[in-house]
C-alpha atoms as a PDB file:
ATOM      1  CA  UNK A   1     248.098 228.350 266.147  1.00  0.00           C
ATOM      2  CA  UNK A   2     244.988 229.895 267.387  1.00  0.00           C
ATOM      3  CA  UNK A   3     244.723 231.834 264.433  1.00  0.00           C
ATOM      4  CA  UNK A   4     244.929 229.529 261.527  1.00  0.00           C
ATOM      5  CA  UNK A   5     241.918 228.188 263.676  1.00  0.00           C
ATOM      6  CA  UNK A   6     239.940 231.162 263.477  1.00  0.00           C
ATOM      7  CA  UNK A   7     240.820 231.419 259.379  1.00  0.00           C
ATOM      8  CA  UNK A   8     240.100 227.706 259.120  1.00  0.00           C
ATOM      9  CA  UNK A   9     236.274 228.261 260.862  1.00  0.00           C
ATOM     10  CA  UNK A  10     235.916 231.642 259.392  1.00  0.00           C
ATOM     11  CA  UNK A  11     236.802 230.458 256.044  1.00  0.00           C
ATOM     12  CA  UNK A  12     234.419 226.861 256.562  1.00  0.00           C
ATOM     13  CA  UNK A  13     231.322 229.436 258.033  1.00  0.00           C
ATOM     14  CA  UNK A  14     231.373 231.309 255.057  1.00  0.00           C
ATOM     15  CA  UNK A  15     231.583 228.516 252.468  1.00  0.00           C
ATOM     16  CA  UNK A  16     228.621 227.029 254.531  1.00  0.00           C
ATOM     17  CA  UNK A  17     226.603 230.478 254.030  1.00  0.00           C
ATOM     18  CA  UNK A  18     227.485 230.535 250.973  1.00  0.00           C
ATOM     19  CA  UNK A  19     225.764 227.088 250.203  1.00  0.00           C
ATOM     20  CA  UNK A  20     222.843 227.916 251.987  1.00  0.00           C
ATOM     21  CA  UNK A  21     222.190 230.784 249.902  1.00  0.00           C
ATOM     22  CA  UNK A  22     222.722 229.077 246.509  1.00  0.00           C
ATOM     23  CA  UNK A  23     220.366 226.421 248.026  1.00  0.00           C
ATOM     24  CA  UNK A  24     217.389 228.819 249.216  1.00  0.00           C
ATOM     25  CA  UNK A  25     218.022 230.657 245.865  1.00  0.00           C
ATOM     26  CA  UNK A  26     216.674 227.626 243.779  1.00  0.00           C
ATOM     27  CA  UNK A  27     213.847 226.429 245.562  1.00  0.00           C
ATOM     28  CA  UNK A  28     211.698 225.810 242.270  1.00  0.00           C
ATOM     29  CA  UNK A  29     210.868 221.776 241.960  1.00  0.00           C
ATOM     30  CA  UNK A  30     212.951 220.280 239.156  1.00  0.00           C
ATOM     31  CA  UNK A  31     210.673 218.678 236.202  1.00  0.00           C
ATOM     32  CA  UNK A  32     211.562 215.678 234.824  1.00  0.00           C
ATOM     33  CA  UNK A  33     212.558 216.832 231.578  1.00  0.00           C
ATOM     34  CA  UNK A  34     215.027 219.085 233.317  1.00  0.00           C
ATOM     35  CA  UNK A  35     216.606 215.992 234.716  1.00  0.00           C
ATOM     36  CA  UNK A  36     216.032 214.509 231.518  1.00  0.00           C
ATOM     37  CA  UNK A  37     217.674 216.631 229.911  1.00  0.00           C
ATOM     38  CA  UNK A  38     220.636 217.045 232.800  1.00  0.00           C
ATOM     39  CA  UNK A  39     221.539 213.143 232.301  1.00  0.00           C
ATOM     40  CA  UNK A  40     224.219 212.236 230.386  1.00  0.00           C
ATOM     41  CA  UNK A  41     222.000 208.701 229.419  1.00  0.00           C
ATOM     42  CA  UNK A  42     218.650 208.052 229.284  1.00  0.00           C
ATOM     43  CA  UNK A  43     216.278 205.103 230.290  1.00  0.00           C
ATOM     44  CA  UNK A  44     214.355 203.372 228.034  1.00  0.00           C
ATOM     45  CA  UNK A  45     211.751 200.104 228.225  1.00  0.00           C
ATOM     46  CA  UNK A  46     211.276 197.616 226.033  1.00  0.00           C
ATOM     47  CA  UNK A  47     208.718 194.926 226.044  1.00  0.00           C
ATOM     48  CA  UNK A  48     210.608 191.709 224.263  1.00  0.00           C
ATOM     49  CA  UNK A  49     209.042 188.289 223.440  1.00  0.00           C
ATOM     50  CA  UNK A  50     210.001 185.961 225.916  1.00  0.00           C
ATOM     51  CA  UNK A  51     212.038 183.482 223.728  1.00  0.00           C
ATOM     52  CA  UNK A  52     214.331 186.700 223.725  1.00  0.00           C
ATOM     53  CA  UNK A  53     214.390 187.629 227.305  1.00  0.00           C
ATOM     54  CA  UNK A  54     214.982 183.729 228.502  1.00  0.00           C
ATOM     55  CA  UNK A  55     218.686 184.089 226.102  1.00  0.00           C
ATOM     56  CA  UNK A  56     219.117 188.031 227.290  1.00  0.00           C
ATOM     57  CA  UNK A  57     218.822 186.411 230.531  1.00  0.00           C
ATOM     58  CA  UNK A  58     221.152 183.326 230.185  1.00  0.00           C
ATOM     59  CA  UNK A  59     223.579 185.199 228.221  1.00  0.00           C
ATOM     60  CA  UNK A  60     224.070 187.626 230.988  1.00  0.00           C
ATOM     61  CA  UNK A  61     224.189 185.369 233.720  1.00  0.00           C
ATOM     62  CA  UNK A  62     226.974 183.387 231.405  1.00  0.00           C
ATOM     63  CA  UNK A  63     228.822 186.933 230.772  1.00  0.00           C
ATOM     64  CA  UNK A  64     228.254 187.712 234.820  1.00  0.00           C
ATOM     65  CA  UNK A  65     226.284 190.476 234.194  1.00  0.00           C
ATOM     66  CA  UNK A  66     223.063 192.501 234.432  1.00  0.00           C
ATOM     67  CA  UNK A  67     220.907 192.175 231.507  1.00  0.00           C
ATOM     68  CA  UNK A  68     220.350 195.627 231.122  1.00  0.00           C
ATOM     69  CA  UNK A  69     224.082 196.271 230.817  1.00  0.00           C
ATOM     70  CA  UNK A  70     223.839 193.173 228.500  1.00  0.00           C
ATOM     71  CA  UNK A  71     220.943 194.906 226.524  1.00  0.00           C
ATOM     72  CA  UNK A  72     223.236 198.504 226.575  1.00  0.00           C
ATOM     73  CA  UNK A  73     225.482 196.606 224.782  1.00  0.00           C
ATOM     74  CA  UNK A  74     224.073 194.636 222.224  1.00  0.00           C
ATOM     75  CA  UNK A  75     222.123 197.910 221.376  1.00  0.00           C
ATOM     76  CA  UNK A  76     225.560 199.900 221.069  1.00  0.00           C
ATOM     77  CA  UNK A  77     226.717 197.194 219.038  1.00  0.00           C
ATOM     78  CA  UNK A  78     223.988 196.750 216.544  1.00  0.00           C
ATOM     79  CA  UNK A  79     223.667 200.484 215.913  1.00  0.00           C
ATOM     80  CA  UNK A  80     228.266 200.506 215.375  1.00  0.00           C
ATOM     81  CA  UNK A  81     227.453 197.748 212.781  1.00  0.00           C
ATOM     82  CA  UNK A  82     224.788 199.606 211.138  1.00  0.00           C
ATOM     83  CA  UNK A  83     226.546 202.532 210.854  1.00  0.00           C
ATOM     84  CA  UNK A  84     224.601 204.828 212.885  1.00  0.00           C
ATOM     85  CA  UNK A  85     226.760 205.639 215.473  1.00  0.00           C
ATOM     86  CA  UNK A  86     230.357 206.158 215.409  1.00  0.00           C
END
């Protein structure tokens, strides 16, 4: 019993050195296009009249959702039914 211990810590102090190494290894700062870059999506801002924002706004609240997961949407969809994505 008291040697699975031992393996158990041994095997958990390494990992842990391990990690500590790969961390002091990369201590550049990260630019923002790297993270850019990293991010499977992307943020983007739009300035919309306010006609349009009031019916984003009370179309997501009818749908029970955000309105920028409202927005994702309707973007998605409009670019499917223009044929630029697939």
């Amino acid at each position: 019993m008291f040697r699975t211990r031992y393996t158990s810590v041994s095997l958990l102090e390494s990992l842990l050195q391990e990690l500590q190494q790969q961390l002091t290894a990369n201590d550049a700062p990260i630019s923002a296009g790297q993270v850019a870059e990293a991010a499977d999506s992307e943020r983007l801002n739009v300035t919309l009249p306010s006609g349009v924002m009031n019916c984003l706004k009370q179309q997501a609240l009818k749908e029970g959702r955000s309105c920028s997961s409202l927005a994702t949407f309707l973007i998605e969809d409009g670019l499917r039914r223009h044929t630029f994505l697939s």
